[in-house]
Protein backbone atom coordinates (compact mmCIF):
# COMPACT_ATOMS: atom_id res chain seq x y z
CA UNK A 1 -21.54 -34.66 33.70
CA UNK A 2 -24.41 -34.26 32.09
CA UNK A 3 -27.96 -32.01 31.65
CA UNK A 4 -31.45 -32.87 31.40
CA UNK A 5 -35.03 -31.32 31.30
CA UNK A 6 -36.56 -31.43 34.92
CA UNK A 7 -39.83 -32.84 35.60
CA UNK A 8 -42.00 -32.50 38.48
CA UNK A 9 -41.34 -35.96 40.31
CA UNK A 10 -37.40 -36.55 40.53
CA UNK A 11 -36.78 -40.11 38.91
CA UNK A 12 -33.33 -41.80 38.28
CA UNK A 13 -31.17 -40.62 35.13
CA UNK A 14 -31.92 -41.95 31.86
CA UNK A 15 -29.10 -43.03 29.75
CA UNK A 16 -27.31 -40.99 27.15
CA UNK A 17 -29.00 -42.77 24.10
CA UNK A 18 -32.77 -43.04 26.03
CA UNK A 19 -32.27 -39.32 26.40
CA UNK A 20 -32.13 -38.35 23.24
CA UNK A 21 -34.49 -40.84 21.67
CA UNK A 22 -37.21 -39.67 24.55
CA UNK A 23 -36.46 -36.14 23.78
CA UNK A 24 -36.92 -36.54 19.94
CA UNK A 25 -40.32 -38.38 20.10
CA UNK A 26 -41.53 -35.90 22.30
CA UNK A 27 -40.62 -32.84 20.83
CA UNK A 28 -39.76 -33.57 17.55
CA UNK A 29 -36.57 -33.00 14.74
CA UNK A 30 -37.50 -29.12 14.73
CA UNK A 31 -36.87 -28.86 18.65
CA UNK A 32 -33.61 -31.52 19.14
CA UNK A 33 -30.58 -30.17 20.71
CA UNK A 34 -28.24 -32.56 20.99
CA UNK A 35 -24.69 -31.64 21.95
CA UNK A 36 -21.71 -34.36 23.25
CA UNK A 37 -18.99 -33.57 24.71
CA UNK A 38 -17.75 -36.28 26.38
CA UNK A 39 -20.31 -37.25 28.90
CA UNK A 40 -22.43 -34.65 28.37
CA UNK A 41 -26.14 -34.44 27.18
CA UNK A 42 -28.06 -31.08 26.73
CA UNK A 43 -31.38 -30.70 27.07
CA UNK A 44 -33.56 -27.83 28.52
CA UNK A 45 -37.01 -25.97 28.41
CA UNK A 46 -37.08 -22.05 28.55
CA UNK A 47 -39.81 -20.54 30.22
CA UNK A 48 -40.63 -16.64 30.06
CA UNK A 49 -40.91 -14.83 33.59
CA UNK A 50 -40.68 -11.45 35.08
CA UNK A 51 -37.22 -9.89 34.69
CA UNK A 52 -35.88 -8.60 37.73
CA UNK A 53 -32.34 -9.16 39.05
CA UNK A 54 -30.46 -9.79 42.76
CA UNK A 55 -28.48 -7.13 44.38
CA UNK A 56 -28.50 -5.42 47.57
CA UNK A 57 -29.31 -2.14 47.36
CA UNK A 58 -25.95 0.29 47.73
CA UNK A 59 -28.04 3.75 48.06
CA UNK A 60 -28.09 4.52 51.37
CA UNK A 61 -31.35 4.65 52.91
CA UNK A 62 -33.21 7.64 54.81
CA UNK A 63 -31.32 8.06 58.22
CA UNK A 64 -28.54 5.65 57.30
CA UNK A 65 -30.84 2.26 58.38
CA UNK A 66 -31.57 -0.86 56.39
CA UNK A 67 -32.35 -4.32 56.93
CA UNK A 68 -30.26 -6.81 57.39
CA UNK A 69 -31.59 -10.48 56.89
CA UNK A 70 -29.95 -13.67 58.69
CA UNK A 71 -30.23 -16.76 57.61
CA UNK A 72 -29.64 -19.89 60.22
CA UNK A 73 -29.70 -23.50 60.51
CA UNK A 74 -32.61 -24.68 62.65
CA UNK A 75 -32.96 -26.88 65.15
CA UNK A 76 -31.40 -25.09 67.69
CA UNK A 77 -31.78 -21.86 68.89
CA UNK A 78 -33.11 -21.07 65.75
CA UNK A 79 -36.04 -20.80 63.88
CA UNK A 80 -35.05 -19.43 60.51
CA UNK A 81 -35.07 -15.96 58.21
CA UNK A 82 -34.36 -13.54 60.84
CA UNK A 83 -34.64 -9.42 60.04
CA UNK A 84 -33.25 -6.94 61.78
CA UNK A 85 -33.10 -3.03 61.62
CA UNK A 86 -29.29 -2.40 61.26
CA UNK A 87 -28.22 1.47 62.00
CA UNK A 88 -25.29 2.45 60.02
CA UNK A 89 -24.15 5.10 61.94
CA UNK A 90 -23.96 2.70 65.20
CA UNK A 91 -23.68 -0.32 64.27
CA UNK A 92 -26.64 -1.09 66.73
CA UNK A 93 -29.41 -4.10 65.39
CA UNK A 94 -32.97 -4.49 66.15
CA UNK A 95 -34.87 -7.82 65.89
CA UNK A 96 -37.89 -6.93 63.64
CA UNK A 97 -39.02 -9.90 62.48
CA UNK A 98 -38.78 -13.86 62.35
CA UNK A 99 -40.32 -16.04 59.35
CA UNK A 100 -40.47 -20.02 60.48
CA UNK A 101 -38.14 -22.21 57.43
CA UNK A 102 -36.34 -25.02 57.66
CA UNK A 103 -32.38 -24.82 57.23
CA UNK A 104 -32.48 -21.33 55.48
CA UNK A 105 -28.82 -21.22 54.93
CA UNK A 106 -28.28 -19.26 51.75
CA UNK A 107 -30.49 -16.70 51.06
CA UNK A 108 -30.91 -14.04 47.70
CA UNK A 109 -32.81 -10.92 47.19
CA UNK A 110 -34.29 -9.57 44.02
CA UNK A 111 -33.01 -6.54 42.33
CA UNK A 112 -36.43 -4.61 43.53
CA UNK A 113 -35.93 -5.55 47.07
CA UNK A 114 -39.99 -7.10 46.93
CA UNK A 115 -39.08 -11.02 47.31
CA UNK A 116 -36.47 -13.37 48.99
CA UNK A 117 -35.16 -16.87 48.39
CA UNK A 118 -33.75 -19.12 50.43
CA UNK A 119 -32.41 -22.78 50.58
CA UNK A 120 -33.94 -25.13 52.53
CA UNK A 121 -30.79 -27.29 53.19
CA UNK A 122 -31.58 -30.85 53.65
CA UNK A 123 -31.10 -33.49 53.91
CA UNK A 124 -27.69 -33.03 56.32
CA UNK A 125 -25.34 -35.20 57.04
CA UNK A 126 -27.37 -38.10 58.27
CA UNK A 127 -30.53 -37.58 56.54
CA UNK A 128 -31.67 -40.20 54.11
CA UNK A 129 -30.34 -39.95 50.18
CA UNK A 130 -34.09 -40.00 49.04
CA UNK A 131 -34.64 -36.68 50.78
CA UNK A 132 -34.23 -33.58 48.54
CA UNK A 133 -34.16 -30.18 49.75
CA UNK A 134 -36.42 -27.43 48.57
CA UNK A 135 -36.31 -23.99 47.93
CA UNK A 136 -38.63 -21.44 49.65
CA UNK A 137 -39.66 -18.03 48.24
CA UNK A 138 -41.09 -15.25 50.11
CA UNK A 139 -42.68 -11.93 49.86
CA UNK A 140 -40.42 -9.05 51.73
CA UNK A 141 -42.09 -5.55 52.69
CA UNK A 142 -39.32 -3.43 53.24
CA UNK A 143 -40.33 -0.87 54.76
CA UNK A 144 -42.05 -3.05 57.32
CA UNK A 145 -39.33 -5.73 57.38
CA UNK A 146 -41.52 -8.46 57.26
CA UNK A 147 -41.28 -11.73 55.34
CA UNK A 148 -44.61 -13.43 54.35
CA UNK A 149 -44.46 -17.19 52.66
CA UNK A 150 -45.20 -17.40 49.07
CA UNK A 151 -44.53 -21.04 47.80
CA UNK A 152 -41.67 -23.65 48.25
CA UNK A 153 -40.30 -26.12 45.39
CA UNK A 154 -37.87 -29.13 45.12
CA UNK A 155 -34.16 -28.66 44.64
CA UNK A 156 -33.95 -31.36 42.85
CA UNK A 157 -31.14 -32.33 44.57
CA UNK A 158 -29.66 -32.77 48.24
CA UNK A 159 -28.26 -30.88 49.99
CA UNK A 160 -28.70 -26.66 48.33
CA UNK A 161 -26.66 -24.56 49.67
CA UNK A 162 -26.32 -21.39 47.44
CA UNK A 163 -28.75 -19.21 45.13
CA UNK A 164 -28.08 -16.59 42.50
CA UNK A 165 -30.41 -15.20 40.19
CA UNK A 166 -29.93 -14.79 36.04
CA UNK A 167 -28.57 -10.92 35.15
CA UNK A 168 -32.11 -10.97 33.60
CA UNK A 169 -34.12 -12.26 36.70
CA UNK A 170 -36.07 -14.49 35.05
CA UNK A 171 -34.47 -17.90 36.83
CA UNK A 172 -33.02 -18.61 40.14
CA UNK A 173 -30.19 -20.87 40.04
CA UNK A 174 -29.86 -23.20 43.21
CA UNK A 175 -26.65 -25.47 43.77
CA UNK A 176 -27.26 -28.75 45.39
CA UNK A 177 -23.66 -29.95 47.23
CA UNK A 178 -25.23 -33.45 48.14
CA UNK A 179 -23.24 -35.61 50.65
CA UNK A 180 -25.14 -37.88 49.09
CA UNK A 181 -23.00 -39.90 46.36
CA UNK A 182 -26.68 -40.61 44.66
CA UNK A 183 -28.25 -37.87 43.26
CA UNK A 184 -24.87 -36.35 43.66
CA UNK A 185 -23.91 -32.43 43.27
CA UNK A 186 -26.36 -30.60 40.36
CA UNK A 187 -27.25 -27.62 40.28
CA UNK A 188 -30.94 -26.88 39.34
CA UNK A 189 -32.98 -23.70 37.12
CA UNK A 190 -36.47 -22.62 38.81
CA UNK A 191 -38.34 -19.82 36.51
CA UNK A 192 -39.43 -16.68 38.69
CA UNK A 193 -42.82 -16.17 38.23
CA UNK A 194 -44.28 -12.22 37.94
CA UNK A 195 -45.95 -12.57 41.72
CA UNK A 196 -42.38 -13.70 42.60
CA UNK A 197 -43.50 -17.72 43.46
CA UNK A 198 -40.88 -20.21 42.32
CA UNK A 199 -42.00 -22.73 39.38
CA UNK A 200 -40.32 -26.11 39.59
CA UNK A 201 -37.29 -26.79 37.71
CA UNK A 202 -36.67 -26.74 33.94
CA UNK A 203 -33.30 -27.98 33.90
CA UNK A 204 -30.93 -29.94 36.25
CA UNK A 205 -27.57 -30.25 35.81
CA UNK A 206 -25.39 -33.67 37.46
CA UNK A 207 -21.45 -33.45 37.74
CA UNK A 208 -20.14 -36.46 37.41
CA UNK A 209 -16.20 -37.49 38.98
CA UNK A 210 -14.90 -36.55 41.99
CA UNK A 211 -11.26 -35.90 43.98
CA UNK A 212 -8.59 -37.62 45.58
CA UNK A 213 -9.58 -36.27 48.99
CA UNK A 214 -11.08 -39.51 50.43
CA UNK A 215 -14.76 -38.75 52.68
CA UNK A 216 -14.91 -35.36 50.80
CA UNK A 217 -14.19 -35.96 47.48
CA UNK A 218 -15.94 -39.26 46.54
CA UNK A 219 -17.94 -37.58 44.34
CA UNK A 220 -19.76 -34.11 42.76
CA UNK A 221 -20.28 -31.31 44.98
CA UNK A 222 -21.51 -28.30 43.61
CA UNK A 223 -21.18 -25.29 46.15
CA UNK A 224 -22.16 -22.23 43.96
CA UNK A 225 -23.50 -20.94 40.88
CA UNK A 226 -21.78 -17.68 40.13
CA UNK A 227 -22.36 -15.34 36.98
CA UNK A 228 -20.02 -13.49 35.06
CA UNK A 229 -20.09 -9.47 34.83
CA UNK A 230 -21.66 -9.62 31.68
CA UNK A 231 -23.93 -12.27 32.52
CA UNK A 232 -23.27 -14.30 29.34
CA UNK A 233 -21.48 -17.36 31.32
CA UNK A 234 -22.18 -19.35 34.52
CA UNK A 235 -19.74 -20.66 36.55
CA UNK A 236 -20.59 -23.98 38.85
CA UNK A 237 -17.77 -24.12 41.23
CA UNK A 238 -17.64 -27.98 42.71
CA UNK A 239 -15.84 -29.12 45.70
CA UNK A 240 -15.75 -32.50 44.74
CA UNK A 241 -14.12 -32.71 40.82
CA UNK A 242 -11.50 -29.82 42.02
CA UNK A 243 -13.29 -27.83 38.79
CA UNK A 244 -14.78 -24.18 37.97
CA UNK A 245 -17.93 -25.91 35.38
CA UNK A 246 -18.34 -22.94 32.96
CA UNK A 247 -21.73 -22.62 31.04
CA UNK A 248 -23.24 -20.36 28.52
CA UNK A 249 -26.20 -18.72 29.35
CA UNK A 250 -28.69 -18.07 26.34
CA UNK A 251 -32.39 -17.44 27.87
CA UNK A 252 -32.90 -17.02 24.33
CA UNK A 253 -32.68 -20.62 23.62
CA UNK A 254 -30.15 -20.43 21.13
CA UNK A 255 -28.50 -22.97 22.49
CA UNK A 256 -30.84 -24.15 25.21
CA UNK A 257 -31.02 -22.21 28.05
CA UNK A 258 -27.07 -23.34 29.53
CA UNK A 259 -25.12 -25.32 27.48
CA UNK A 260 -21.23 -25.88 28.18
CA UNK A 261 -18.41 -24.26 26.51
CA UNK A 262 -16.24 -25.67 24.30
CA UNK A 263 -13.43 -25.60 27.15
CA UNK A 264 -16.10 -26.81 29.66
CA UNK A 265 -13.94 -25.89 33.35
CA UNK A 266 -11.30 -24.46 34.26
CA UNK A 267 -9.11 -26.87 36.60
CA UNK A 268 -7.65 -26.11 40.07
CA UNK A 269 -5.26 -28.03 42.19
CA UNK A 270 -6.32 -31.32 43.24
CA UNK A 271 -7.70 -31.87 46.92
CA UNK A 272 -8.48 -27.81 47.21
CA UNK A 273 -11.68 -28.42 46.77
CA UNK A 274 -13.09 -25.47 45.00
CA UNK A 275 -16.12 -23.38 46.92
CA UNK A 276 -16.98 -20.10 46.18
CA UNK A 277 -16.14 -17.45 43.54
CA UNK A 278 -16.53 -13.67 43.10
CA UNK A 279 -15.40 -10.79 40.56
CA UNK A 280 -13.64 -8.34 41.03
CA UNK A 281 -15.04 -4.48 40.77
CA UNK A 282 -13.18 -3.98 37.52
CA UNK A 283 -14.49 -6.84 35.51
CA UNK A 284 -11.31 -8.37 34.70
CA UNK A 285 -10.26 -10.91 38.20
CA UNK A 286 -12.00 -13.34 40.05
CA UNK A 287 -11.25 -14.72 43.53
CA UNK A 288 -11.95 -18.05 44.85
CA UNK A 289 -12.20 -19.78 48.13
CA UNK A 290 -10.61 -23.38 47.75
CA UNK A 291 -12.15 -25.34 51.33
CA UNK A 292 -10.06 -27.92 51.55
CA UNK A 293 -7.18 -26.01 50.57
CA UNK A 294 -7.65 -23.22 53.10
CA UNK A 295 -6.78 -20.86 50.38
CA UNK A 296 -7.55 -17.80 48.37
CA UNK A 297 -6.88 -18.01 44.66
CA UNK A 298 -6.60 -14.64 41.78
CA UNK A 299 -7.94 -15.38 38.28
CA UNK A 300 -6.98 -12.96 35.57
CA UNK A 301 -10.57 -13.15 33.56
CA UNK A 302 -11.67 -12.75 30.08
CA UNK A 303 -13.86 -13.71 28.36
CA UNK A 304 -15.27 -16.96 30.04
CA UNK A 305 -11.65 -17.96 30.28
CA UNK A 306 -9.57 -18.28 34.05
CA UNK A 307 -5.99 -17.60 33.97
CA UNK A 308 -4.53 -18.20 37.47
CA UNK A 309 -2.35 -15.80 38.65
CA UNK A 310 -1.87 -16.23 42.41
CA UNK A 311 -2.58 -17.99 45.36
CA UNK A 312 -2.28 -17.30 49.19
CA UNK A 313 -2.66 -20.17 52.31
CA UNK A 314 -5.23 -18.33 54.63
CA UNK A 315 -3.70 -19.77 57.61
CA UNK A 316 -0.42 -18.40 59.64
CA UNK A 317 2.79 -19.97 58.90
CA UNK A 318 3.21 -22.74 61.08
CA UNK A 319 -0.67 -23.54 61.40
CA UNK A 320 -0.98 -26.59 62.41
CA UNK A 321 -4.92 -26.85 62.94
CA UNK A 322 -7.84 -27.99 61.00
CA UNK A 323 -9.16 -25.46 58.88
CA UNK A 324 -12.01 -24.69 56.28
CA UNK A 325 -11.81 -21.75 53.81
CA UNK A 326 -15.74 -20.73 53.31
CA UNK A 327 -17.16 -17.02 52.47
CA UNK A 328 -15.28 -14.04 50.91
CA UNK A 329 -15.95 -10.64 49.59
CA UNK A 330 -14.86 -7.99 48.60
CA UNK A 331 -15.23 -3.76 50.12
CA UNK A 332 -17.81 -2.42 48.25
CA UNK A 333 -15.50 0.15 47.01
CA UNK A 334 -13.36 -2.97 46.08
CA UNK A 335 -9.65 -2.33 47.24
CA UNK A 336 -9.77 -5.18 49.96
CA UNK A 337 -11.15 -8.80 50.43
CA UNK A 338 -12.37 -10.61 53.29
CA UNK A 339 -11.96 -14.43 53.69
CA UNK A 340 -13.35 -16.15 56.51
CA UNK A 341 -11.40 -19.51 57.49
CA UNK A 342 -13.03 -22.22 60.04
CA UNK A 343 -11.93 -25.29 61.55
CA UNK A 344 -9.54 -24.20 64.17
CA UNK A 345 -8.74 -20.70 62.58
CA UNK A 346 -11.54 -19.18 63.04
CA UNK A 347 -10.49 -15.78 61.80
CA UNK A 348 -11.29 -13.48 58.91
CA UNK A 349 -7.69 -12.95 56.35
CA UNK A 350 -7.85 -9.36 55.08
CA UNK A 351 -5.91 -8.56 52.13
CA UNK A 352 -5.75 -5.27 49.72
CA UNK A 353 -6.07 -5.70 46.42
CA UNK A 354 -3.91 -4.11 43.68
CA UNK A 355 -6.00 -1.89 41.34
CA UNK A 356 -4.13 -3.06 38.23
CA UNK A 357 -3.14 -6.35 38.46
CA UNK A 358 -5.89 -7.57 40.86
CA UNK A 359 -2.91 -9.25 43.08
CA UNK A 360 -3.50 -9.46 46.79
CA UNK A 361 -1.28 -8.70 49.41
CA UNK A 362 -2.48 -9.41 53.14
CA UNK A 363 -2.66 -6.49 55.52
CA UNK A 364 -4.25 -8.34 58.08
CA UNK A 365 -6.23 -11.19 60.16
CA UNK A 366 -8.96 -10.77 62.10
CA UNK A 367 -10.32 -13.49 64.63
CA UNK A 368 -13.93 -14.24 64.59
CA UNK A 369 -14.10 -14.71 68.23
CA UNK A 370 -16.07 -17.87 68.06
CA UNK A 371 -16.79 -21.14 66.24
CA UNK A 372 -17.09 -21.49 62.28
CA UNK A 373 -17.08 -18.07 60.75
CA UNK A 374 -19.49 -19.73 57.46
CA UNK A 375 -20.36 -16.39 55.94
CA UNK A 376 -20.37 -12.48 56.57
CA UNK A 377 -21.36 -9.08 55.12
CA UNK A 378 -19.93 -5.73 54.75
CA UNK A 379 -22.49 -3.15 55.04
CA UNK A 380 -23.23 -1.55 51.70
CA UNK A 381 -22.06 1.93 53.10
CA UNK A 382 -18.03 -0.29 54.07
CA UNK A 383 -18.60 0.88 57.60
CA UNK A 384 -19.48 -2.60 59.19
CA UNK A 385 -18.34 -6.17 58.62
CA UNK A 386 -20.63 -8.51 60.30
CA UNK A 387 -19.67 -12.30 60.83
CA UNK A 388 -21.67 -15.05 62.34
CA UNK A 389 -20.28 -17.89 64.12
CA UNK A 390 -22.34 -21.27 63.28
CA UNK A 391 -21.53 -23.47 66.08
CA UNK A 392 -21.53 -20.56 68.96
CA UNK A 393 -24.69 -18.78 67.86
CA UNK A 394 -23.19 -15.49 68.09
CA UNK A 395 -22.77 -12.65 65.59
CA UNK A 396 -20.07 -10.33 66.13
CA UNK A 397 -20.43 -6.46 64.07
CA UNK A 398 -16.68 -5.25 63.26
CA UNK A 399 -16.38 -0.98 62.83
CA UNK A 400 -14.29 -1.53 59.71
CA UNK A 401 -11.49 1.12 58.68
CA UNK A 402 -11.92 2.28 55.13
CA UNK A 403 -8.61 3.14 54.35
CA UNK A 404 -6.60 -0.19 55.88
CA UNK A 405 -9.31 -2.25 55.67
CA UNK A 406 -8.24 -3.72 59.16
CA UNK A 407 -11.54 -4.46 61.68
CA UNK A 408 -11.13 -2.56 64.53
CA UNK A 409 -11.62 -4.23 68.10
CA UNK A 410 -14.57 -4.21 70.48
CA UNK A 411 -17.12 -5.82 68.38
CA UNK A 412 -20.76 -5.80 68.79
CA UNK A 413 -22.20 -9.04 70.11
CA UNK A 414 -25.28 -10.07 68.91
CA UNK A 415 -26.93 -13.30 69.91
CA UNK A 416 -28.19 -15.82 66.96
CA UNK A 417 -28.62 -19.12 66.71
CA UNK A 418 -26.36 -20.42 64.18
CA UNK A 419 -26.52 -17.88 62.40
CA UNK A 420 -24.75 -18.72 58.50
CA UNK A 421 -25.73 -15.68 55.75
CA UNK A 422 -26.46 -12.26 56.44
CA UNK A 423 -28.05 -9.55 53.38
CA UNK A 424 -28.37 -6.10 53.48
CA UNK A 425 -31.76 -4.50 52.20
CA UNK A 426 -32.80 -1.28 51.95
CA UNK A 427 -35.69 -0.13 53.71
């Protein structure tokens, strides 16, 4: 693994000792930092932006309505960022808007609701290596529920697939998984500008290794960039090395602006293929999807530091199908967790989650009723779970019971064309 400054034009990876000799003439003694650990070369530019900071909102809006934005792949039935008026008290959505991107499958929103981000995922499967994606920014009028363009830079890598912003708002973190073996999985820093326009990327970050899994795992695949509760660490989770990355985040430039920690990852079982991570509402667990795996796995956090503490299949005993663990998250009162599980599953695992030890204990499964459940959203109000199905273009809206956590039946169909991330904004 290692890091190094981004420039505008993406051009193959210096060594470790041209590195630091280029970095040194340019900059000088006063500016060096140089830190090894094994593979690993630091080097990054801070830039000051606007501070603002991704959630959605969790007020609920005048007359119980907010948007809900769905992102797709294209070339289907789809054209990309869709919005939609989503009535809380129903259920019921209305299309409201449509704003033309390529492969907008992940998607972020800033902390003031004005501006969203999305991956444009490319270059697939079969698209050439010397392809990178891009990430597009856009203006979003809330009350309106329209999206208007604002600017679209490089990845820097293939492949993104996942956004999150810095606590402080001032970068926008983008993981690249690349099926591409070169540039491989990185993960990439853009600097949010005050009009909310994306700068290119100050820093990119290359994994190097990969996993015994053979066609999955022949190299780096970075599938999220997650921050802790306290926003003082980053965590990179990557499919390919079977490793949670953990980084230091210190806009301040102490020590660049990420630099690893001494313990540098936490390992998980080899072949699981890590994917994505979330905390718990109390600060001290963590949950993570592990793909190839097909299974949920409970950190006890402190710290920085991963203890594991438990781990649950996703599947039914005696499963014999292919499966795919992907999205999960948590009620937003945070006593149960949702993880979707594709392949031939299909189906959403519910489980409740013990308010002291953070232990989960499964209450239930719910099918997705059609083809590769990717990602879903529970309403911020934890009346609604809403799942798409990627390779049906359907969405299906669950009534959700608060107190088992169990989805109820009769779903609302909704018609979307691969639909893969879903946000809730408030109008």
């Amino acid at each position: 693994m290692f890091l190094r400054r981004a420039v505008a034009n993406v051009v193959p990876a210096p060594s470790r000792s041209s590195t630091i000799r280029a970095r040194r003439t340019a900059r000088g003694p006063a500016h060096l930092l140089t830190q090894l650990i094994k593979g690993v070369v630091i080097m990054a530019s801070v830039a000051a932006t606007h501070a603002f900071a991704q959630s959605a909102s969790t007020t609920a809006p005048a007359g119980g309505v907010y948007n809900l934005i769905v992102g797709t792949y294209t070339g289907g039935k789809s054209e990309g960022l869709y919005v939609y008026h989503f009535d809380t008290s129903t259920g019921d959505m209305q299309a409201v808007s449509v704003a033309k991107t390529v492969n907008p499958s992940f998607l972020v929103v800033s902390k003031d609701n004005r501006f969203v981000y999305a991956v444009n995922e490319l270059p697939g499967d079969n698209g050439p290596a010397s392809l990178r994606g891009d990430v597009s920014a856009f203006g979003f009028d809330a009350a309106s529920g329209q999206l208007t363009f604002l600017n679209k830079v490089s990845a820097q890598g293939n492949d993104p697939c996942y956004l999150s912003l810095s606590p402080d708002g001032r970068y926008l973190f983008v993981a690249n998984y690349s099926v591409a073996a070169d540039p491989g999985g990185s993960f990439a820093v853009l600097p949010v500008q005050q009009d909310g326009k994306l700068g290119e990327s100050v820093l990119t970050v290359h994994h190097e290794g990969g996993g015994p899994v053979k066609g999955r795992q022949d190299n780096a695949h970075v599938h999220s960039t997650v921050f802790s509760p306290d926003g003082r660490y980053l965590f990179t989770q990557d499919l390919g090395t079977d490793k949670l990355w953990t980084y230091l985040y210190t806009p301040d430039g102490s020590r660049g602006l990420v630099s690893p920690t001494e313990w540098r990852y936490t390992d998980v079982k080899s072949g699981s293929g890590p994917r994505h991570l979330v905390f718990g509402n109390d600060g001290r667990h963590a949950y993570l999807t592990s793909e190839l795996a097909a299974t949920v796995t409970v950190f006890a956090y402190h710290d920085g530091h991963m203890k594991l503490e438990q781990i649950e299949k996703l599947a039914e005993p005696g499963f014999k199908g292919t499966q795919g663990a992907a999205a999960l998250h948590l009620s937003p009162d945070g006593k149960f967790l949702y993880v979707s599980n594709r392949g031939d599953a299909n189906d959403i695992s519910i489980f409740a989650v013990d308010s002291d030890s953070g232990k989960l204990t499964r209450v239930g499964r719910q099918s997705s009723l059609g083809k590769s459940p990717r990602e879903f959203a529970i309403d911020p109000t934890g009346q609604w779970l809403i799942v798409g199905n990627q390779n049906s273009d359907t969405a299906y809206v669950f009534r959700r019971d608060q107190q088992t956590g169990l989805l109820e039946p009769n779903p609302k169909r909704v018609e979307i064309g691969s639909p893969v991330d879903f946000k809730f904004v408030a109008q």
